[in-house]
C-alpha atoms as a PDB file:
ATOM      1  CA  UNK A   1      64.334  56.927 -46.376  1.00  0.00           C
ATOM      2  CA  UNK A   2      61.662  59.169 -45.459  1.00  0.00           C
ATOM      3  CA  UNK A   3      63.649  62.175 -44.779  1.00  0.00           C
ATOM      4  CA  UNK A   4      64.607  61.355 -48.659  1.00  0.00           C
ATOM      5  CA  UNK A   5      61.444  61.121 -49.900  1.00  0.00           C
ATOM      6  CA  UNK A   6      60.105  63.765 -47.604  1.00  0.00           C
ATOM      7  CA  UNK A   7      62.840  66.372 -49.757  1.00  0.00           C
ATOM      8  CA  UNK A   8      62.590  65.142 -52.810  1.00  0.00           C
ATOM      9  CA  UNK A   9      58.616  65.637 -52.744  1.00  0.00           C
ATOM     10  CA  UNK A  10      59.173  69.208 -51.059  1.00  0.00           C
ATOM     11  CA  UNK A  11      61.725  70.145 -54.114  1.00  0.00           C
ATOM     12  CA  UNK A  12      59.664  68.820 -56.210  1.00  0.00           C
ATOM     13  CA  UNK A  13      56.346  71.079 -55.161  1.00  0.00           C
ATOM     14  CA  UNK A  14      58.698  73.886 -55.079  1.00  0.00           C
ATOM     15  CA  UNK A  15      60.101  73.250 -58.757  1.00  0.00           C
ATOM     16  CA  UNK A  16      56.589  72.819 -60.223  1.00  0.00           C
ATOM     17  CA  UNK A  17      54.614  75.100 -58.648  1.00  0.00           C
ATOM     18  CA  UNK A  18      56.449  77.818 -57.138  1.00  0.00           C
ATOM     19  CA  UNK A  19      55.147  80.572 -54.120  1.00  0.00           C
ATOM     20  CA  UNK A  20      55.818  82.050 -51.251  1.00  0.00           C
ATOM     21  CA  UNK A  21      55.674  79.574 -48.057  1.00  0.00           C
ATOM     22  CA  UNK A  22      53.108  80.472 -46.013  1.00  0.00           C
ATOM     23  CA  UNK A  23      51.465  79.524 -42.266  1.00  0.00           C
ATOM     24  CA  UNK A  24      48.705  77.004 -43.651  1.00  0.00           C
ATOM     25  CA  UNK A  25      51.278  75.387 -46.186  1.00  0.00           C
ATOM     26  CA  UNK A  26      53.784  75.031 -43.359  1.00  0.00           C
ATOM     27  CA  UNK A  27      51.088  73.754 -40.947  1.00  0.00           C
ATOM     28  CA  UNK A  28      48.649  71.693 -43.336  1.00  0.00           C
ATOM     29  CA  UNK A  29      50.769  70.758 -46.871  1.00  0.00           C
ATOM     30  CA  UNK A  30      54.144  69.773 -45.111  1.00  0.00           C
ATOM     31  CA  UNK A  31      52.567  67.740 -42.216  1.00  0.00           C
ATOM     32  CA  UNK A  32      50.459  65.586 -44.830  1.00  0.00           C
ATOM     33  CA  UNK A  33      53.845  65.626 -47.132  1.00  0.00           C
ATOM     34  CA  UNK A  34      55.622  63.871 -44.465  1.00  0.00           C
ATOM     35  CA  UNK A  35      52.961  61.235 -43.756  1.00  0.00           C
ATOM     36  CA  UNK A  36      53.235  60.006 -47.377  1.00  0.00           C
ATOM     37  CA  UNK A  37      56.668  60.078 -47.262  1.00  0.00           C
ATOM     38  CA  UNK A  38      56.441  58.128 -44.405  1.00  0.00           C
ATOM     39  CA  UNK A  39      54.059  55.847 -45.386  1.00  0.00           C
ATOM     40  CA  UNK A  40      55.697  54.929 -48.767  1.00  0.00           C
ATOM     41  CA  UNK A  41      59.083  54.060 -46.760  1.00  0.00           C
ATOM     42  CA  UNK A  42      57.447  52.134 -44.453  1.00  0.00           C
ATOM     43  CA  UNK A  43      55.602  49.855 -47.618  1.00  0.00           C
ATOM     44  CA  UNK A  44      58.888  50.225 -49.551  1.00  0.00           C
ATOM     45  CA  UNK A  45      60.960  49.295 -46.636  1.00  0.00           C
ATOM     46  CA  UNK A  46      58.425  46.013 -46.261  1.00  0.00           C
ATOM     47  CA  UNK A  47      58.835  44.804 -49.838  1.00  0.00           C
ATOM     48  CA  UNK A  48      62.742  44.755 -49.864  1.00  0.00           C
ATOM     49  CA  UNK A  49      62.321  42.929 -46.044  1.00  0.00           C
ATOM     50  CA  UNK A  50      60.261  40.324 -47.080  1.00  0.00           C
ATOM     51  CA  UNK A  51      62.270  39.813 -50.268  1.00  0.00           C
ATOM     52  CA  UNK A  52      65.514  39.703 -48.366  1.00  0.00           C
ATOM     53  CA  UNK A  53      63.611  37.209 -45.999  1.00  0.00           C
ATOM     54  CA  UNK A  54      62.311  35.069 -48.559  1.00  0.00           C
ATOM     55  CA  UNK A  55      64.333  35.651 -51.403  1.00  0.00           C
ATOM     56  CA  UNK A  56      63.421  37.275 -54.821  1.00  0.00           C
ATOM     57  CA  UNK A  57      62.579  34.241 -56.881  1.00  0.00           C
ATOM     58  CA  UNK A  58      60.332  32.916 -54.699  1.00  0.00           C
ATOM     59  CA  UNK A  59      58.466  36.381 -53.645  1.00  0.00           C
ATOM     60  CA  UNK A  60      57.750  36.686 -57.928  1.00  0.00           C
ATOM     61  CA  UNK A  61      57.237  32.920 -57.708  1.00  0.00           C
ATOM     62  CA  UNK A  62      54.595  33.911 -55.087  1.00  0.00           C
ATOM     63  CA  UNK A  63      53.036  37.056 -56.964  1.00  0.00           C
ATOM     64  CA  UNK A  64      52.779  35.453 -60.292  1.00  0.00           C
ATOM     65  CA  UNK A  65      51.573  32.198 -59.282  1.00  0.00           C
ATOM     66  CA  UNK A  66      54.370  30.396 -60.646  1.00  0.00           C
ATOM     67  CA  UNK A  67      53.751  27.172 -58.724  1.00  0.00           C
ATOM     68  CA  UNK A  68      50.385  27.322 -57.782  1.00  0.00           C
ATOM     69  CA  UNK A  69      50.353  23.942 -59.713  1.00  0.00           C
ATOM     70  CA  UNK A  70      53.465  21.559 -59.155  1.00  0.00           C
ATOM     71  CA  UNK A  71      55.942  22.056 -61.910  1.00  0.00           C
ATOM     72  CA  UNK A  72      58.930  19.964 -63.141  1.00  0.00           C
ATOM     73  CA  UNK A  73      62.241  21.494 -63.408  1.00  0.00           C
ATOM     74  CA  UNK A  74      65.751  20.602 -64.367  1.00  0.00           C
ATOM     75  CA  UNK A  75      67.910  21.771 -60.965  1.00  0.00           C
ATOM     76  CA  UNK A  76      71.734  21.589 -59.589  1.00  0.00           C
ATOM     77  CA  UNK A  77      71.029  20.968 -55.872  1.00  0.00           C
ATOM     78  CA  UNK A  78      73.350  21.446 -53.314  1.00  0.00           C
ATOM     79  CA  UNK A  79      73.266  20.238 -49.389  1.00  0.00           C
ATOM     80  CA  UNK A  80      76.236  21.872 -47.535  1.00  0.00           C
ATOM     81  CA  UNK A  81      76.450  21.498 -43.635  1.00  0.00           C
ATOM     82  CA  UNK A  82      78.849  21.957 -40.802  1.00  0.00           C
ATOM     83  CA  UNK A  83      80.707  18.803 -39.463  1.00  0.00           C
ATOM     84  CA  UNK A  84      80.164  17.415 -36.071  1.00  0.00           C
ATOM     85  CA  UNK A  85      78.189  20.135 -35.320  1.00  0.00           C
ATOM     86  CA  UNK A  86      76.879  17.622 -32.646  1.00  0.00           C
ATOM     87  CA  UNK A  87      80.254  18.320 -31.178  1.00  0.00           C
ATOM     88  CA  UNK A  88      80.709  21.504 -31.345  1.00  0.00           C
ATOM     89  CA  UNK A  89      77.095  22.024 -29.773  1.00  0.00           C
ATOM     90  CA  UNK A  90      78.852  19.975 -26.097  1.00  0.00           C
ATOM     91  CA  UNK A  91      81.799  22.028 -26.432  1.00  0.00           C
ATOM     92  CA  UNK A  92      80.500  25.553 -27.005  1.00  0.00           C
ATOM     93  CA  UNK A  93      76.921  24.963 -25.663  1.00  0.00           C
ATOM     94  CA  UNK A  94      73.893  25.316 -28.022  1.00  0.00           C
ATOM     95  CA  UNK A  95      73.656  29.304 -27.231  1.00  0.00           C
ATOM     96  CA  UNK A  96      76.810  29.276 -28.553  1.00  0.00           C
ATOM     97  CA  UNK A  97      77.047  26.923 -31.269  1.00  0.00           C
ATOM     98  CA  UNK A  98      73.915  28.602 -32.780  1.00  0.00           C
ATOM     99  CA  UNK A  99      75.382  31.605 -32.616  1.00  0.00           C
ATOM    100  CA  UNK A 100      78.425  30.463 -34.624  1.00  0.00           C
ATOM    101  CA  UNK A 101      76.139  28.453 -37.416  1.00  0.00           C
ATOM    102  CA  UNK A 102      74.864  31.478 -37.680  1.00  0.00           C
ATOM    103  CA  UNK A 103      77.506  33.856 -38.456  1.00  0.00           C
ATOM    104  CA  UNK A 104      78.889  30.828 -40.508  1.00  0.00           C
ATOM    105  CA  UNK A 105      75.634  30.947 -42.889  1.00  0.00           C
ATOM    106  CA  UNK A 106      75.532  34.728 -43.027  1.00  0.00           C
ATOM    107  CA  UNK A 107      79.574  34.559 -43.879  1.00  0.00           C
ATOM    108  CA  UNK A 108      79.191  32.415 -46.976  1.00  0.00           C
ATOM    109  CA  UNK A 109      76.291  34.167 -48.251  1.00  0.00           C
ATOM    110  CA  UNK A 110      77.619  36.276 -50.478  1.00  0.00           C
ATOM    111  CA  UNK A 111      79.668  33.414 -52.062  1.00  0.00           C
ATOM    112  CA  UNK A 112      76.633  31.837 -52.875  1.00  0.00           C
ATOM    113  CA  UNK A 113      75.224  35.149 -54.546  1.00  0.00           C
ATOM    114  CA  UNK A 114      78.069  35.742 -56.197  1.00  0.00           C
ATOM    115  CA  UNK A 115      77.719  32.158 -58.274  1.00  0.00           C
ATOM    116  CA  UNK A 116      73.986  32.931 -58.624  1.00  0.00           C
ATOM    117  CA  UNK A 117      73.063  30.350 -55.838  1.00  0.00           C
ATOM    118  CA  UNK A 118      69.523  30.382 -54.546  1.00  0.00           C
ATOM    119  CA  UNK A 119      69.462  29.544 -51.128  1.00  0.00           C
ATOM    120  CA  UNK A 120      66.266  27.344 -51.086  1.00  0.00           C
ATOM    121  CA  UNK A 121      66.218  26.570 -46.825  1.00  0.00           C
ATOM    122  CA  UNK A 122      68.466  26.460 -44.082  1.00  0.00           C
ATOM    123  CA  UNK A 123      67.783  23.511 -42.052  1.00  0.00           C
ATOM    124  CA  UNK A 124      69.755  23.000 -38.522  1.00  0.00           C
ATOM    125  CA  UNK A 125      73.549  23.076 -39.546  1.00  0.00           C
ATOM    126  CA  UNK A 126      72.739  22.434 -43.111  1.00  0.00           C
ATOM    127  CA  UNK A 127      71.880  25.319 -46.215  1.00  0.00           C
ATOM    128  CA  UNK A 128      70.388  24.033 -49.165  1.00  0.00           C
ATOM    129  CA  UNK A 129      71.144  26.142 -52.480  1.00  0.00           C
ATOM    130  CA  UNK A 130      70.108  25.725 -55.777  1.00  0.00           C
ATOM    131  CA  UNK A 131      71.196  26.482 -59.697  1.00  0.00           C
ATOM    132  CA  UNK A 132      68.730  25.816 -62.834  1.00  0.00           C
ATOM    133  CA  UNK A 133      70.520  22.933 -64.799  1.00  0.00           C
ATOM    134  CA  UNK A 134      70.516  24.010 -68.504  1.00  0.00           C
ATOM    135  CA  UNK A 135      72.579  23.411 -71.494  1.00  0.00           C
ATOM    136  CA  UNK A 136      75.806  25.889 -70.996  1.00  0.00           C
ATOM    137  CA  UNK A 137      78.307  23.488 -69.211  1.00  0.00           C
ATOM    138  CA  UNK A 138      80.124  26.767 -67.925  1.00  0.00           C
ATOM    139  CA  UNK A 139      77.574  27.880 -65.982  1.00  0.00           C
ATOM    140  CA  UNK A 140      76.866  23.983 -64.395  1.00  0.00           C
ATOM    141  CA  UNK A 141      79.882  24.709 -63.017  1.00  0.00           C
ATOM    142  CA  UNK A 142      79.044  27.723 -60.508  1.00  0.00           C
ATOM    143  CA  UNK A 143      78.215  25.179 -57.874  1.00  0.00           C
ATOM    144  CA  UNK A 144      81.850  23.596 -58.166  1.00  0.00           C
ATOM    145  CA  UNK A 145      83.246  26.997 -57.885  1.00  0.00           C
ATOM    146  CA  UNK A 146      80.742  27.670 -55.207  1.00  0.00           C
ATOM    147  CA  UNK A 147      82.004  25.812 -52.740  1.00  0.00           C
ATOM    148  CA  UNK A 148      85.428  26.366 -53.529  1.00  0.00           C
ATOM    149  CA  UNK A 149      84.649  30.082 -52.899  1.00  0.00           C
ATOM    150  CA  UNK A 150      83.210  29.615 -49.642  1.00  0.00           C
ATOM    151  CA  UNK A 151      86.325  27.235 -48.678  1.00  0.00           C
ATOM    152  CA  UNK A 152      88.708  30.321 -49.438  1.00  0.00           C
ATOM    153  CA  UNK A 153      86.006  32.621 -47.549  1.00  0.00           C
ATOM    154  CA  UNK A 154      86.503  30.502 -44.826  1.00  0.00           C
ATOM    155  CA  UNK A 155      90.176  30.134 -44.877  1.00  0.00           C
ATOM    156  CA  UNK A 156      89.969  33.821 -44.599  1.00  0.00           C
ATOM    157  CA  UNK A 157      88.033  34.426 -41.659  1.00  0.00           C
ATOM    158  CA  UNK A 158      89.648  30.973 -39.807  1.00  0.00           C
ATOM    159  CA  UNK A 159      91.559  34.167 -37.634  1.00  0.00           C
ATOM    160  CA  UNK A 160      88.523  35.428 -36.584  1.00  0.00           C
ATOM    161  CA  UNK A 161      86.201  32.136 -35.767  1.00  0.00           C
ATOM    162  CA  UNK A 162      89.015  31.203 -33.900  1.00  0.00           C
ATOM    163  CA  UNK A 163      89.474  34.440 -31.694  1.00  0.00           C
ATOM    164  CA  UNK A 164      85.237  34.621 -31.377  1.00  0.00           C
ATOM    165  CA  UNK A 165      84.261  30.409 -30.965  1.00  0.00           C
ATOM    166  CA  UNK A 166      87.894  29.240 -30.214  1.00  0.00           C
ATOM    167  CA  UNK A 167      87.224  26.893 -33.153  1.00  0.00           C
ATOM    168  CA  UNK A 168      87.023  26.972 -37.127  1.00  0.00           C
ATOM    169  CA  UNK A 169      83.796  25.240 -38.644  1.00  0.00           C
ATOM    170  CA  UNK A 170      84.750  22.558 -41.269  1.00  0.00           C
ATOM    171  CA  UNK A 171      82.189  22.211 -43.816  1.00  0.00           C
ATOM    172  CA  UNK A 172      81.170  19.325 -46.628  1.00  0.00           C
ATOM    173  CA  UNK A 173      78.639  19.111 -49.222  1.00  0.00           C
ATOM    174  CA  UNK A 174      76.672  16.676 -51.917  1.00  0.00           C
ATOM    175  CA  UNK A 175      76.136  17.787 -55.291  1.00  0.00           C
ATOM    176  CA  UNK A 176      73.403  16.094 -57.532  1.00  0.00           C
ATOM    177  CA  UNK A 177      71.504  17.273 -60.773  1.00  0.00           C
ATOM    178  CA  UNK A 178      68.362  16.346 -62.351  1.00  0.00           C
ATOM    179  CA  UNK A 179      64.719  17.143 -61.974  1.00  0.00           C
ATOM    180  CA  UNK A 180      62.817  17.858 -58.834  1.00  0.00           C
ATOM    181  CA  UNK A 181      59.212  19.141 -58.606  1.00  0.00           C
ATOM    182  CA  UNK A 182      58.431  22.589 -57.140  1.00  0.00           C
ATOM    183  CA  UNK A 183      55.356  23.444 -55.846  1.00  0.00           C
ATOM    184  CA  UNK A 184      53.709  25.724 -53.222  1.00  0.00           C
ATOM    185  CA  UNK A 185      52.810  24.221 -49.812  1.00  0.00           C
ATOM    186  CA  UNK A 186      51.258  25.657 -46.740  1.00  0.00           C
ATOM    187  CA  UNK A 187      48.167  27.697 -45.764  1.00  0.00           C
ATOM    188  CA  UNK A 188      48.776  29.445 -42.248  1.00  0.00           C
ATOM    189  CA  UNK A 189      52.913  29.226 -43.864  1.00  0.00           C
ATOM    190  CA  UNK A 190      52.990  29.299 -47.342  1.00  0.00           C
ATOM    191  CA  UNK A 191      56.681  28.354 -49.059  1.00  0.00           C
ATOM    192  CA  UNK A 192      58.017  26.998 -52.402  1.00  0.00           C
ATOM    193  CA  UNK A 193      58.645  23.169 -51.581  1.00  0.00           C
ATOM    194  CA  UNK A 194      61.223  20.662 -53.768  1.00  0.00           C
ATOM    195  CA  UNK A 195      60.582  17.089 -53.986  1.00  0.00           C
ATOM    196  CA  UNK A 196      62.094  14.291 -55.728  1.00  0.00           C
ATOM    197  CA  UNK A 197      64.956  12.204 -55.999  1.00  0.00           C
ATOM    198  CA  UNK A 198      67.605  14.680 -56.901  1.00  0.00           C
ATOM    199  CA  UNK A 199      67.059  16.193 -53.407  1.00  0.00           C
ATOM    200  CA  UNK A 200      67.341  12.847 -51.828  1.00  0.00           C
ATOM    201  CA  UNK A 201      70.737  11.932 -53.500  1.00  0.00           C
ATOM    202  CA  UNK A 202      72.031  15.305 -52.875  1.00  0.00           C
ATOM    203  CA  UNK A 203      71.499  15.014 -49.306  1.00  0.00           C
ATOM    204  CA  UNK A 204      72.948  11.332 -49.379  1.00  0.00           C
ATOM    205  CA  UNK A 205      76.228  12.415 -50.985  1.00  0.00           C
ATOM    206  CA  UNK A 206      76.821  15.302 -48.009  1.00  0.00           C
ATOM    207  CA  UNK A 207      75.785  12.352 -45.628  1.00  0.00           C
ATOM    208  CA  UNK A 208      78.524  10.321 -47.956  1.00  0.00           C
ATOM    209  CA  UNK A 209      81.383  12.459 -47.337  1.00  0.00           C
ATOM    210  CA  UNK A 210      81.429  12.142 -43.226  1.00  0.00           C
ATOM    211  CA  UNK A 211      81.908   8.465 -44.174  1.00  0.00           C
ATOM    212  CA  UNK A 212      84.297   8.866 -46.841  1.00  0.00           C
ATOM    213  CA  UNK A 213      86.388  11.718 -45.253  1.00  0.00           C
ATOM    214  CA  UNK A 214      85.711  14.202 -48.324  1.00  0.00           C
ATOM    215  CA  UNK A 215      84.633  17.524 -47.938  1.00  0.00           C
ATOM    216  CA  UNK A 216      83.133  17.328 -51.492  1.00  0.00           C
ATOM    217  CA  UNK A 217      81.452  14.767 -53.291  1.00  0.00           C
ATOM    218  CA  UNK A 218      79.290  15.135 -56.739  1.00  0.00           C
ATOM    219  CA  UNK A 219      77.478  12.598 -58.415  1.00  0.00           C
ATOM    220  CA  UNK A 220      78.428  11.856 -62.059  1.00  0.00           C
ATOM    221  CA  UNK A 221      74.998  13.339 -63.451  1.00  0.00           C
ATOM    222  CA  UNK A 222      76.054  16.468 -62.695  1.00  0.00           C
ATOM    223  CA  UNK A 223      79.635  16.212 -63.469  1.00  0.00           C
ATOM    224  CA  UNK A 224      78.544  15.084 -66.991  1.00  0.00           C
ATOM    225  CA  UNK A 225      76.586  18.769 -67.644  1.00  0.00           C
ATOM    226  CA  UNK A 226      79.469  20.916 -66.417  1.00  0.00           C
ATOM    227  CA  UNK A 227      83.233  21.691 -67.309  1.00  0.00           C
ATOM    228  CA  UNK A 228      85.500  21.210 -63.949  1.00  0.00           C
ATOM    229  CA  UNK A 229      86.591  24.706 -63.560  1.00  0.00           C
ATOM    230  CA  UNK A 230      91.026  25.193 -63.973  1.00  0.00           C
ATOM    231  CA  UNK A 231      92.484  24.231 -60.380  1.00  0.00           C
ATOM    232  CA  UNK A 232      90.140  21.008 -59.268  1.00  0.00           C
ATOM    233  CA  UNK A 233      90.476  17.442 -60.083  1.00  0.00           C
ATOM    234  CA  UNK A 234      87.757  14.778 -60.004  1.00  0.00           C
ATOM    235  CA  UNK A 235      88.499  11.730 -58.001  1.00  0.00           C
ATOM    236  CA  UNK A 236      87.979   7.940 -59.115  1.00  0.00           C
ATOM    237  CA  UNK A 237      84.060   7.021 -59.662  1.00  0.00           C
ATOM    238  CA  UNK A 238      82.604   5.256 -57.258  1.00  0.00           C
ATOM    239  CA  UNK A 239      79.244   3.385 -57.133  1.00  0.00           C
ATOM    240  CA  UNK A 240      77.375   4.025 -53.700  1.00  0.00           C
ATOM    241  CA  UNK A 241      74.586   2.485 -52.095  1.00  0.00           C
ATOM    242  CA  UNK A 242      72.943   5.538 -50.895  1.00  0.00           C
ATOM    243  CA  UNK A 243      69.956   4.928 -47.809  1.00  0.00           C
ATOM    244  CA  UNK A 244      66.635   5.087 -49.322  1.00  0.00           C
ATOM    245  CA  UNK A 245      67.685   3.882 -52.799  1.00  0.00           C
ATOM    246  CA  UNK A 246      67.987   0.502 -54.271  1.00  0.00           C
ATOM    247  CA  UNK A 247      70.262   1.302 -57.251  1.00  0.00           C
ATOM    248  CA  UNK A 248      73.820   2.800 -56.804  1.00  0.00           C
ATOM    249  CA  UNK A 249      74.509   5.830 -57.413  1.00  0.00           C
ATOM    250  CA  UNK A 250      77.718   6.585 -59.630  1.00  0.00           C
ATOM    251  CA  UNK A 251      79.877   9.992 -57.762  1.00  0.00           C
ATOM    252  CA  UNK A 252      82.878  11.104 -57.565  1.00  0.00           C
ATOM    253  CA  UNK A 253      85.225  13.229 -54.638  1.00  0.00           C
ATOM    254  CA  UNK A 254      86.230  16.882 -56.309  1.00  0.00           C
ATOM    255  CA  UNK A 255      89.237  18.420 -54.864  1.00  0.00           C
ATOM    256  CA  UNK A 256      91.172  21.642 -54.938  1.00  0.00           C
ATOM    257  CA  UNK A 257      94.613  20.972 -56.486  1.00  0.00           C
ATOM    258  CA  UNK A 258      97.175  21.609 -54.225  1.00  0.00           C
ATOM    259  CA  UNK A 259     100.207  23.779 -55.244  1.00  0.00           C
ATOM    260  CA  UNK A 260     103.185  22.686 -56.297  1.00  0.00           C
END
């Protein structure tokens, strides 16, 4: 980047004020030319870091004070970890294992930006991504086909987890929608925190589907604001007892139909 910028500003003192070169612009304008270039790179190269590091939502959220004060909002929440990860960390050693949750988050990231996900934290073996819930049922959907992306993403590259980890990670996931409160917390660490009981019922329902033996299971509130995209079927309701909650919780398994 600064060899670009370093040409481009050359050219451009060249197109708009043209002379000769000479020994004091080679040794005095050039040198100082290339600083700037080099300076800008380095701030420019800083910006897109810390947005790739944080995330672009949440680096505006942070310049424009967006949640300085806690704010309500309507959100599709999604908790999606690896299974028996505990397992995997005795067989391949936690060096190892780390290094395949790793590869395994940075594998399904671009399925998640593809369906507009917003990866809000990756905790351990788990990712938590996020969608605004508004009125367009179509767009509910993207978490639905979310996952369903990153299951074909993963049937893809089964070949080569399997050649690098001798195993394939299985995955499952809770879906829940409704409102959570975002706010800034942190001094020394700042970051955008959510809070409320969609989180906790999203993170029940991917507890839910060890027990139940489903890779995906979505409560009804959600189900309700989106259109189950062509190819899945929704499973029998079922009202769970989540931990932490005293009323049940109406959700329902989501599958993949299988061909014919």
């Amino acid at each position: 980047m600064t060899a670009a910028l370093t040409i481009v500003a050359v050219g451009l003192q060249f197109v708009l004020y043209p002379f000769p070169v000479s020994q004091r612009w080679l040794t005095d304008e050039l040198p100082r030319i290339v600083v700037i270039g080099f300076s800008a790179s380095l701030l420019v190269g800083a910006i897109f870091e810390f947005r790739r590091m944080i995330g672009g939502r949440v680096l505006g959220s942070f310049l424009l004070g967006t949640y300085h004060r806690p704010r309500r909002e309507q959100r599709i929440v999604m908790f999606l970890d690896i299974a028996d990860s505990t397992a995997l960390a005795e067989r391949l050693g936690e060096v190892r294992v780390h290094d395949l949750i790793t590869r395994f988050f940075f594998d399904i990231d671009e399925p998640i930006a593809d369906h507009d996900g917003e990866v809000h934290a990756y905790l351990g073996d788990e990712v938590i991504v996020t969608w605004p819930l508004g009125g367009d049922p179509e767009r509910n959907a993207r978490s639905l086909r979310c996952f369903f992306t990153v299951e074909e993403r993963m049937i893809e590259l089964a070949p080569s987890y399997a050649r690098e980890f001798g195993v394939v990670p299985r995955f499952r996931a809770g879906i829940h929608a409704g409102p959570v409160v975002v706010s800034e917390c942190g001094v020394t660490k700042r970051q955008i925190a959510y809070f409320g009981d969609t989180m906790n019922v999203a993170a029940r329902l991917c507890e839910h589907c060890k027990v139940a033996g489903e890779t995906l299971v979505a409560s009804a509130d959600m189900l309700r604001s989106a259109v189950v995209p062509h190819g899945l079927s929704v499973g029998r309701h079922a009202g769970l007892m989540l931990r932490g909650r005293r009323t049940p919780v109406e959700a329902h398994a989501v599958h993949r139909h299988e061909p014919a």
